[in-house]
N, C-alpha and C. Protein backbone atom coordinates (compact mmCIF):
# COMPACT_ATOMS: atom_id res chain seq x y z
N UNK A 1 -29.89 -29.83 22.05
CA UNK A 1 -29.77 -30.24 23.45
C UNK A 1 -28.95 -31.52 23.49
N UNK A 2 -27.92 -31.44 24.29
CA UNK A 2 -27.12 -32.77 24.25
C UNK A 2 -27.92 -33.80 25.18
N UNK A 3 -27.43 -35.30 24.81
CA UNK A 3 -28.03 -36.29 25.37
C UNK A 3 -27.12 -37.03 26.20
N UNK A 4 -27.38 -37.91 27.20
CA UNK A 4 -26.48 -38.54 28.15
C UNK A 4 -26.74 -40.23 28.28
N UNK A 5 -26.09 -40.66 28.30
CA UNK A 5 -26.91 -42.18 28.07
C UNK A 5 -26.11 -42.77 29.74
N UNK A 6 -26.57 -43.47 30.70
CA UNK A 6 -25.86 -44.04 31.26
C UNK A 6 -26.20 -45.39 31.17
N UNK A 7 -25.10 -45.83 31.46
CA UNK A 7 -25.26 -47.53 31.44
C UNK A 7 -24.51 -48.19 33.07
N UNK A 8 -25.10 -49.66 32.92
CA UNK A 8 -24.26 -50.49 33.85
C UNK A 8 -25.00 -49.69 35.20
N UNK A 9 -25.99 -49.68 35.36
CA UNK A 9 -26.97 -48.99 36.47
C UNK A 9 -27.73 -50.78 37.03
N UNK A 10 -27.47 -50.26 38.55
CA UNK A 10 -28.13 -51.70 38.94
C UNK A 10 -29.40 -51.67 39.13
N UNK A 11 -30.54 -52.48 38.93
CA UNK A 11 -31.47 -52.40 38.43
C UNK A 11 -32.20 -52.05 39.80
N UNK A 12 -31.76 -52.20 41.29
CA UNK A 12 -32.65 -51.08 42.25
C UNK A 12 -32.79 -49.97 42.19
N UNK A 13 -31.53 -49.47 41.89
CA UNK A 13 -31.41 -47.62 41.58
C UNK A 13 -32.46 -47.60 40.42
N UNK A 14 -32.40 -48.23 39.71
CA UNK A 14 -33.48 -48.04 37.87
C UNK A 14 -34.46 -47.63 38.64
N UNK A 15 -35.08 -49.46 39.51
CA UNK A 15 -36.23 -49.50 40.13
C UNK A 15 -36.61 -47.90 41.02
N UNK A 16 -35.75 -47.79 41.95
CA UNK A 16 -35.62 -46.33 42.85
C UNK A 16 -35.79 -45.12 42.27
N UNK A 17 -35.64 -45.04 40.90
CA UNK A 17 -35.87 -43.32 39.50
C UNK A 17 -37.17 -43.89 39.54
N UNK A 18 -37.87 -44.48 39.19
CA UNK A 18 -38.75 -44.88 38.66
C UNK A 18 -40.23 -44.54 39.44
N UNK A 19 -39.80 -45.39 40.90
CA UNK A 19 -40.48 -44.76 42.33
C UNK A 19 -41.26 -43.45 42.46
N UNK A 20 -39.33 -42.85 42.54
CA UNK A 20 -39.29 -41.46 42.84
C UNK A 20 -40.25 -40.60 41.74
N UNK A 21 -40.16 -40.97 40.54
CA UNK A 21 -40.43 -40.26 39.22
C UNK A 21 -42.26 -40.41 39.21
N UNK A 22 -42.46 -41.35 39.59
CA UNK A 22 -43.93 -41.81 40.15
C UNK A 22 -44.32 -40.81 40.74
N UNK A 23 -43.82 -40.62 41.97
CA UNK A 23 -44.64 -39.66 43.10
C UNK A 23 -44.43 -38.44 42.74
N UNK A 24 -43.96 -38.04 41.85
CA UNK A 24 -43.76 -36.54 41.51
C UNK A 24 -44.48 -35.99 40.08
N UNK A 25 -44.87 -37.44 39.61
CA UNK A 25 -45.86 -38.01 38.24
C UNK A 25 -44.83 -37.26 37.29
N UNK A 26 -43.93 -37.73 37.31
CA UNK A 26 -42.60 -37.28 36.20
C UNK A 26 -42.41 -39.01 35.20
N UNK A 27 -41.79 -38.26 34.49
CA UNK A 27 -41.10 -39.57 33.58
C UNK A 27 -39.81 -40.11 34.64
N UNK A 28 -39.12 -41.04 34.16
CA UNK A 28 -37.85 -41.43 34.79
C UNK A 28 -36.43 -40.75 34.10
N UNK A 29 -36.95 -40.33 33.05
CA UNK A 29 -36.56 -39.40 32.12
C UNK A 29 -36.39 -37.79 33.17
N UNK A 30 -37.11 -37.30 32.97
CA UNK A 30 -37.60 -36.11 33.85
C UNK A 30 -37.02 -36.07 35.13
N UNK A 31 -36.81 -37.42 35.80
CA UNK A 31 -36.42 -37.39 37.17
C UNK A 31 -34.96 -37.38 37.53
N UNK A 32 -34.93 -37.93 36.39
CA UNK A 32 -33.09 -38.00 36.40
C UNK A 32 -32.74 -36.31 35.79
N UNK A 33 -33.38 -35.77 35.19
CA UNK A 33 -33.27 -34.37 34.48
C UNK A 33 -32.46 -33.71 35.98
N UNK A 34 -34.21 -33.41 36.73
CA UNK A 34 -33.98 -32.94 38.08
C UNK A 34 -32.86 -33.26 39.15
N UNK A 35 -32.52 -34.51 38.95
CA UNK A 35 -31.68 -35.08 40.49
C UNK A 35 -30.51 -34.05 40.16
N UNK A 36 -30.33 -34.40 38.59
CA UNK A 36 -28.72 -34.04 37.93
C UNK A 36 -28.66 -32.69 38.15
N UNK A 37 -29.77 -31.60 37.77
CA UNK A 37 -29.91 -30.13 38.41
C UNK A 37 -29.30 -29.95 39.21
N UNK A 38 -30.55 -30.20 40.35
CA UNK A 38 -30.86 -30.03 41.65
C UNK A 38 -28.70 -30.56 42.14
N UNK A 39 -28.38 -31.43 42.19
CA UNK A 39 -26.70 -31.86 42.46
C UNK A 39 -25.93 -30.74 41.59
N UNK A 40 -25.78 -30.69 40.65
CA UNK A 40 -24.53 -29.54 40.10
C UNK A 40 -24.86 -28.22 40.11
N UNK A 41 -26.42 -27.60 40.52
CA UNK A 41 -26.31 -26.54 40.90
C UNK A 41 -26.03 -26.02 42.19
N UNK A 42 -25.62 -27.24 42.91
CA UNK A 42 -25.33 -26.79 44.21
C UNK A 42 -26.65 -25.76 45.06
N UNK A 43 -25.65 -25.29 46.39
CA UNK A 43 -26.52 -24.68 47.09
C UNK A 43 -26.78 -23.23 47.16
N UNK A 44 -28.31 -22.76 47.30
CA UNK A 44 -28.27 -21.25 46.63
C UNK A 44 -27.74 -20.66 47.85
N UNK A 45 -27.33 -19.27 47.49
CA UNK A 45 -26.21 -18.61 48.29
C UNK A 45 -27.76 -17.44 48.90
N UNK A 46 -27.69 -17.37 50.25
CA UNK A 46 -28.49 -16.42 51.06
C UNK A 46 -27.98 -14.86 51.04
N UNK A 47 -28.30 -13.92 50.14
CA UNK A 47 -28.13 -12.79 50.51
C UNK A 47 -27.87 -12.47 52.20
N UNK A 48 -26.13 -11.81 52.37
CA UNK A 48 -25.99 -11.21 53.65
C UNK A 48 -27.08 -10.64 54.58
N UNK A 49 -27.83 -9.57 54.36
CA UNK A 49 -28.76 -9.26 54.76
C UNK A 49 -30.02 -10.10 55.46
N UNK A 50 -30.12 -11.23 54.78
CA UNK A 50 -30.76 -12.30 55.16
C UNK A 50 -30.19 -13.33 56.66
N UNK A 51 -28.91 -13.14 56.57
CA UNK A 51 -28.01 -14.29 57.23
C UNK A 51 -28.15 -13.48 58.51
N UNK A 52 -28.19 -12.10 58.33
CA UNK A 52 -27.69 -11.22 59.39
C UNK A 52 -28.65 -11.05 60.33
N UNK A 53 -30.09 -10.90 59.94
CA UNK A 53 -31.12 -11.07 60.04
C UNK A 53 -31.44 -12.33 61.15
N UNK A 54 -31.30 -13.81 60.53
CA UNK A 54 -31.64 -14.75 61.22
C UNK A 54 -31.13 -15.28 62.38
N UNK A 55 -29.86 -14.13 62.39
CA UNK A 55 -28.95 -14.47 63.27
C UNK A 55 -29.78 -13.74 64.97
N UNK A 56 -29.67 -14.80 66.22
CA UNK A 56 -30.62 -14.13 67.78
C UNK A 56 -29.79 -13.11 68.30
N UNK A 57 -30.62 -12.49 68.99
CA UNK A 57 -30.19 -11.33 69.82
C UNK A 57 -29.34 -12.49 70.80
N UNK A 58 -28.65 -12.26 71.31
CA UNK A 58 -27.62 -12.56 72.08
C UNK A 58 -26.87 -11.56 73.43
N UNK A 59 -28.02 -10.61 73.11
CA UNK A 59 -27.00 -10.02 74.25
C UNK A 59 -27.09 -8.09 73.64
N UNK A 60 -26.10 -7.08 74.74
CA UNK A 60 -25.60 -5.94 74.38
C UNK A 60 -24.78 -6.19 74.57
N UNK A 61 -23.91 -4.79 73.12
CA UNK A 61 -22.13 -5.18 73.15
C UNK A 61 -21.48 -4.90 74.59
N UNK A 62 -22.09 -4.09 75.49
CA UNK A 62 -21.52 -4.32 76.87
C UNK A 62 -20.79 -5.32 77.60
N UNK A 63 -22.23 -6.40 76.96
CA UNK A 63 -22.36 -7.77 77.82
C UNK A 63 -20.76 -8.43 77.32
N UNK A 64 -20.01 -7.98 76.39
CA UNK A 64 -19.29 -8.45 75.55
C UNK A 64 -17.87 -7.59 75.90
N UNK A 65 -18.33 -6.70 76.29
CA UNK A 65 -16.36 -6.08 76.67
C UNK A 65 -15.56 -6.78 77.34
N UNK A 66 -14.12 -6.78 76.80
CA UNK A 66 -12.92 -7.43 77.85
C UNK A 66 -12.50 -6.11 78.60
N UNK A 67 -11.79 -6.13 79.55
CA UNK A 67 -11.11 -5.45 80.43
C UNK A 67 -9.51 -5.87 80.07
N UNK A 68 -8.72 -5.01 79.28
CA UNK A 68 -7.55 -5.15 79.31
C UNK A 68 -6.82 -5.37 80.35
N UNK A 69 -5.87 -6.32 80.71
CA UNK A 69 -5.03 -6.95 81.20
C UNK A 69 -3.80 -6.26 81.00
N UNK A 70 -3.29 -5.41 81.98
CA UNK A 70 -1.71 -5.06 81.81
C UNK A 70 -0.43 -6.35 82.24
N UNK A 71 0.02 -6.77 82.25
CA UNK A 71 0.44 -7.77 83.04
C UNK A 71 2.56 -7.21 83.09
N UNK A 72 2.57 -6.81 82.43
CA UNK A 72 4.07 -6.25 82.00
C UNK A 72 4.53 -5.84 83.45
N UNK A 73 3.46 -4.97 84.67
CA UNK A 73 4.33 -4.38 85.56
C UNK A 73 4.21 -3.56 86.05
């Protein structure tokens, strides 16, 4: 398992892992594990089906027809 060392960290942020790592009864070790996760795995992607789903009734496609416009003549 590779290791990461950071340095030159100002000592509120230290203080602020430390906090955080508290209330979750993690190491500061552990907490920094997670932040670094949780950030480069980005955001999980919602199966379509799901999206399509949450999306409100809005209406019938009726409510939604245009009436073509001849305008030429």
């Amino acid at each position: 398992m590779a290791q990461l060392m950071v340095r030159n960290l100002p000592e509120e942020l230290v203080k602020a892992l430390k906090q955080r790592a508290a209330k979750t009864n993690r190491s500061a070790e552990q907490e920094h594990r997670e932040i670094l996760t949780a950030a480069l795995r980005g955001p999980r992607r919602r199966h379509l089906a799901d999206v399509l789903a949450s999306m409100p009734n809005v209406g019938e496609d009726d409510d939604f027809v245009r009436e073509q416009v001849d305008r030429r003549g």
